[in-house]
N, C-alpha and C. Protein backbone atom coordinates (compact mmCIF):
# COMPACT_ATOMS: atom_id res chain seq x y z
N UNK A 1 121.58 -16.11 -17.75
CA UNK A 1 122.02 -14.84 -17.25
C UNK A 1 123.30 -15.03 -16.46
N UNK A 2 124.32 -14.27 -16.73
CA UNK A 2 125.49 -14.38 -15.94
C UNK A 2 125.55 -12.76 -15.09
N UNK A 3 125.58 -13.05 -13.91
CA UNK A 3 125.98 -11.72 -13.40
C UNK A 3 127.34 -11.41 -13.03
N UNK A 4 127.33 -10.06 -13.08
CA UNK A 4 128.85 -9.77 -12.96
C UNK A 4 129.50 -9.77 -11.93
N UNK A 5 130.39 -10.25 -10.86
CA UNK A 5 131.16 -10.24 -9.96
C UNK A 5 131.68 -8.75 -9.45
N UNK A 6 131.41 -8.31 -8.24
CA UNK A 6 131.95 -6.80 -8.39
C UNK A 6 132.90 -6.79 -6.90
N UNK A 7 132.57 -8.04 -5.91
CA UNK A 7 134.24 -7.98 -5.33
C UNK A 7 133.95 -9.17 -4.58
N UNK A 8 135.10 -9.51 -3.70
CA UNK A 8 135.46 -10.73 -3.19
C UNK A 8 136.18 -10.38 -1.68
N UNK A 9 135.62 -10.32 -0.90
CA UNK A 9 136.25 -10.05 0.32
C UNK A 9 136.73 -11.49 1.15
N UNK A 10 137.80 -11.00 2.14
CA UNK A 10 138.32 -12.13 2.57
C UNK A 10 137.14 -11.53 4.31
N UNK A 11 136.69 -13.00 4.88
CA UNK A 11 135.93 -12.53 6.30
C UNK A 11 137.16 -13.43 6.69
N UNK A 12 137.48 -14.49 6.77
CA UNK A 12 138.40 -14.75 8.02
C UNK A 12 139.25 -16.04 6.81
N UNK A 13 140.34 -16.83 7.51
CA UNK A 13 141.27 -17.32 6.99
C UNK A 13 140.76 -18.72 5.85
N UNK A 14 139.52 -18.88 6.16
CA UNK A 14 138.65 -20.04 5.55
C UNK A 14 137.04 -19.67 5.02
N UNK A 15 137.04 -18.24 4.41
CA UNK A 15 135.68 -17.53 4.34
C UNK A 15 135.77 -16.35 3.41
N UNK A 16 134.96 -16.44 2.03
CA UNK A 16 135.12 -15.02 1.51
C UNK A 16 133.66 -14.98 1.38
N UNK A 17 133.51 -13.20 1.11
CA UNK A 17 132.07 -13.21 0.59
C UNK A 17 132.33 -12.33 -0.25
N UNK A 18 131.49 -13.64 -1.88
CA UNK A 18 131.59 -13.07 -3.03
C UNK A 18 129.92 -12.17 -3.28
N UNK A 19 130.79 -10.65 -3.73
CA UNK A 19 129.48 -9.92 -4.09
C UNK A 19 129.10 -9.77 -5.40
N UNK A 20 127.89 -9.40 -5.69
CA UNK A 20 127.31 -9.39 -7.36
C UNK A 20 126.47 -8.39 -7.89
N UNK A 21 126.22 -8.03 -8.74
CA UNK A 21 125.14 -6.89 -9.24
C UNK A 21 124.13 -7.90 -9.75
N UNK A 22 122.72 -7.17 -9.38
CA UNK A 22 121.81 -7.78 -9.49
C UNK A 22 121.28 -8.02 -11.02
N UNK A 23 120.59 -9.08 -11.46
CA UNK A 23 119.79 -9.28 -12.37
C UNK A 23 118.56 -9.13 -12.45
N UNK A 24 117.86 -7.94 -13.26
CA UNK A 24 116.93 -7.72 -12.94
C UNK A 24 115.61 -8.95 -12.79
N UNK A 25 115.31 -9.56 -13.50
CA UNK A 25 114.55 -10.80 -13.49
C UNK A 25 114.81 -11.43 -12.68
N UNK A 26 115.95 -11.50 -11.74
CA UNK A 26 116.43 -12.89 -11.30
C UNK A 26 115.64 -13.15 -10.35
N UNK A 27 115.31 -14.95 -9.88
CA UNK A 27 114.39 -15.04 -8.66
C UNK A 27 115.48 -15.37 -7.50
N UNK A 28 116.71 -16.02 -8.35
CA UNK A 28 117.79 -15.89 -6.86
C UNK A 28 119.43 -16.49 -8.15
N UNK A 29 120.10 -17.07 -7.09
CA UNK A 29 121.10 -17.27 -8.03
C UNK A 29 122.05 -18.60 -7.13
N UNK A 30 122.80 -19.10 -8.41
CA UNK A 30 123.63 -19.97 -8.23
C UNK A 30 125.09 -19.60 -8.12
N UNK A 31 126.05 -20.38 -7.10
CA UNK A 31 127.17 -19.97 -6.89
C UNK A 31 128.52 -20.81 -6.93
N UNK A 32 129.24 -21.16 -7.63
CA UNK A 32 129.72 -22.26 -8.45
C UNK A 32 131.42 -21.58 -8.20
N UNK A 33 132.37 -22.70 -7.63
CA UNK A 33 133.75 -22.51 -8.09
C UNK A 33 134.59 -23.63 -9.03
N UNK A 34 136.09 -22.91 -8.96
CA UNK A 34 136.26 -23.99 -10.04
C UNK A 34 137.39 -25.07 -9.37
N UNK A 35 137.26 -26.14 -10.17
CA UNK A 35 137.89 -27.00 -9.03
C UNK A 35 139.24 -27.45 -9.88
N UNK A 36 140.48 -27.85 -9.85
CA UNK A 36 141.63 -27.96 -10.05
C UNK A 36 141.93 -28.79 -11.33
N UNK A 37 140.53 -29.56 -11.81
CA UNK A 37 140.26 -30.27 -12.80
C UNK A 37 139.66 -29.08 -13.97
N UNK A 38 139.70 -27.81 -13.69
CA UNK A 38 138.73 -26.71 -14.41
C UNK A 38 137.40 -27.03 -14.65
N UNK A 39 136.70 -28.09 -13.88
CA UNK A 39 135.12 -28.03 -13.91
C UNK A 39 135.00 -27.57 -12.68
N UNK A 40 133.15 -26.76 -12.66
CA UNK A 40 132.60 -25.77 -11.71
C UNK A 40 131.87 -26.47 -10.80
N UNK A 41 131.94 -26.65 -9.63
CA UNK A 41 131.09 -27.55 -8.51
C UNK A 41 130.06 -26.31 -8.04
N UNK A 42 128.99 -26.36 -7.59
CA UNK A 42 128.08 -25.68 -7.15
C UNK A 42 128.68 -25.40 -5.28
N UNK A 43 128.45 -24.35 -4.65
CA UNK A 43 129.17 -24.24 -3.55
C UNK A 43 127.21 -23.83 -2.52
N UNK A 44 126.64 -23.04 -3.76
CA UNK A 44 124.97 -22.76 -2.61
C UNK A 44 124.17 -22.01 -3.33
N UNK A 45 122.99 -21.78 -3.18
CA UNK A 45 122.90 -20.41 -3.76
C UNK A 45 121.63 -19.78 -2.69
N UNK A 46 121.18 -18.79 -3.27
CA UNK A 46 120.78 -17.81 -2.27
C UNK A 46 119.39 -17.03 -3.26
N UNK A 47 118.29 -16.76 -2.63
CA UNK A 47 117.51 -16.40 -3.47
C UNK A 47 117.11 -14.39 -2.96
N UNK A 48 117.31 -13.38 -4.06
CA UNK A 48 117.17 -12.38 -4.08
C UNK A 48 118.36 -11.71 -2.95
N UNK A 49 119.06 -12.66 -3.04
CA UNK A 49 120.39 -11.52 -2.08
C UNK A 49 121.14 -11.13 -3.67
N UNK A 50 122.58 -10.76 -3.37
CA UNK A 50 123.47 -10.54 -3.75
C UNK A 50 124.85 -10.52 -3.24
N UNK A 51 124.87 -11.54 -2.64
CA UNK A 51 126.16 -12.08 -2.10
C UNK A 51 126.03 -13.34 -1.33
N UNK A 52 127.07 -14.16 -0.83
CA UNK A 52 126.92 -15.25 -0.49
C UNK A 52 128.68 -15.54 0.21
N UNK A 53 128.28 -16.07 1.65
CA UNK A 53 129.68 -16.33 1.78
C UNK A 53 130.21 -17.88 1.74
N UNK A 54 131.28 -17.72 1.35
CA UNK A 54 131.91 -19.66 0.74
C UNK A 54 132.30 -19.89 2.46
N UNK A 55 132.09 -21.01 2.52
CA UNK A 55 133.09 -21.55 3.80
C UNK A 55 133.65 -22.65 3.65
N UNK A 56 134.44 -23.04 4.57
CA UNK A 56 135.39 -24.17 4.74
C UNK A 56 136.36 -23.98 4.15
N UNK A 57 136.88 -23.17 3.27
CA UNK A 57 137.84 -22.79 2.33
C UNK A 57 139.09 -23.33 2.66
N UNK A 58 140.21 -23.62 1.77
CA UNK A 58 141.47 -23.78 1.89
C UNK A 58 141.97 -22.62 2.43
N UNK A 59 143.06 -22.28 3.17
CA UNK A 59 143.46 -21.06 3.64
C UNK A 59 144.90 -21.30 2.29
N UNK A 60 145.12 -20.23 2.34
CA UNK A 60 146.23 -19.81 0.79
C UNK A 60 146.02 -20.76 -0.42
N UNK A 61 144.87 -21.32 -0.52
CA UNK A 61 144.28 -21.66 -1.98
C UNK A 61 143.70 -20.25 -2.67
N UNK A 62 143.85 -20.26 -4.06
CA UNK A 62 143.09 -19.32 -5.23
C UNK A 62 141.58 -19.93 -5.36
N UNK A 63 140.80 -19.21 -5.01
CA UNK A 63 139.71 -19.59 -5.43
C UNK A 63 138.76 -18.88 -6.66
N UNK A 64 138.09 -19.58 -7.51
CA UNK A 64 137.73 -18.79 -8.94
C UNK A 64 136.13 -18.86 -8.98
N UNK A 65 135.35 -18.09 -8.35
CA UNK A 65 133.79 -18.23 -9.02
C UNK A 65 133.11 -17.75 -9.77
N UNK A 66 131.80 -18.51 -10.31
CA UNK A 66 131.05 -18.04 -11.31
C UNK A 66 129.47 -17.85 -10.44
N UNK A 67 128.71 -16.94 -10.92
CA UNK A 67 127.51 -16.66 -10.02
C UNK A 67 127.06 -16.82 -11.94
N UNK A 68 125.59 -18.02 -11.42
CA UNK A 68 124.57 -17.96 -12.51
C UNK A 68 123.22 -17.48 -11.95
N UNK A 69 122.19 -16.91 -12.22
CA UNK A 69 121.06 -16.11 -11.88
C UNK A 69 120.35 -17.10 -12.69
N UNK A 70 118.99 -17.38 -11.91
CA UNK A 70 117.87 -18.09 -12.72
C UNK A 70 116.96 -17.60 -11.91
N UNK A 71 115.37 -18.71 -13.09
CA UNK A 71 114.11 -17.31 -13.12
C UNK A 71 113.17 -18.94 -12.69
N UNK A 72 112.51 -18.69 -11.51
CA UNK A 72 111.19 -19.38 -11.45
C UNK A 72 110.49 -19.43 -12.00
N UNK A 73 109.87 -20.17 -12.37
CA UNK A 73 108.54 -20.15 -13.13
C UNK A 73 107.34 -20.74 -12.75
């Protein structure tokens, strides 16, 4: 399941919080950017939210994420 990204706020000079639309099934989700090599490092994930904030960030770096949703079993 990929969920869709629906915004990216900046909280302070080293901090965004990326938001998401939910998956209905989902038991929580994974939160992954991309790193300068174009592979995705895992950054946290969070179970039944829909958002998550990155920290430590580069200040005037681009940052690119992917949110994956998975199902307990």
């Amino acid at each position: 399941m990929k969920p869709t990204i629906v915004s990216i706020e900046n909280v302070d000079t080293t901090s965004q919080r990326i938001t998401w639309k939910s998956e209905f099934s989902a038991s929580g989700y994974e939160v992954f950017y991309k790193e300068k090599d174009n592979n995705y490092s895992l950054l946290g994930s969070v179970k039944k939210k829909t958002s998550f904030n990155a920290k430590n960030l580069i200040s005037g770096e681009k940052y690119f994420y992917r949110i994956r949703a998975y199902i307990e079993v």
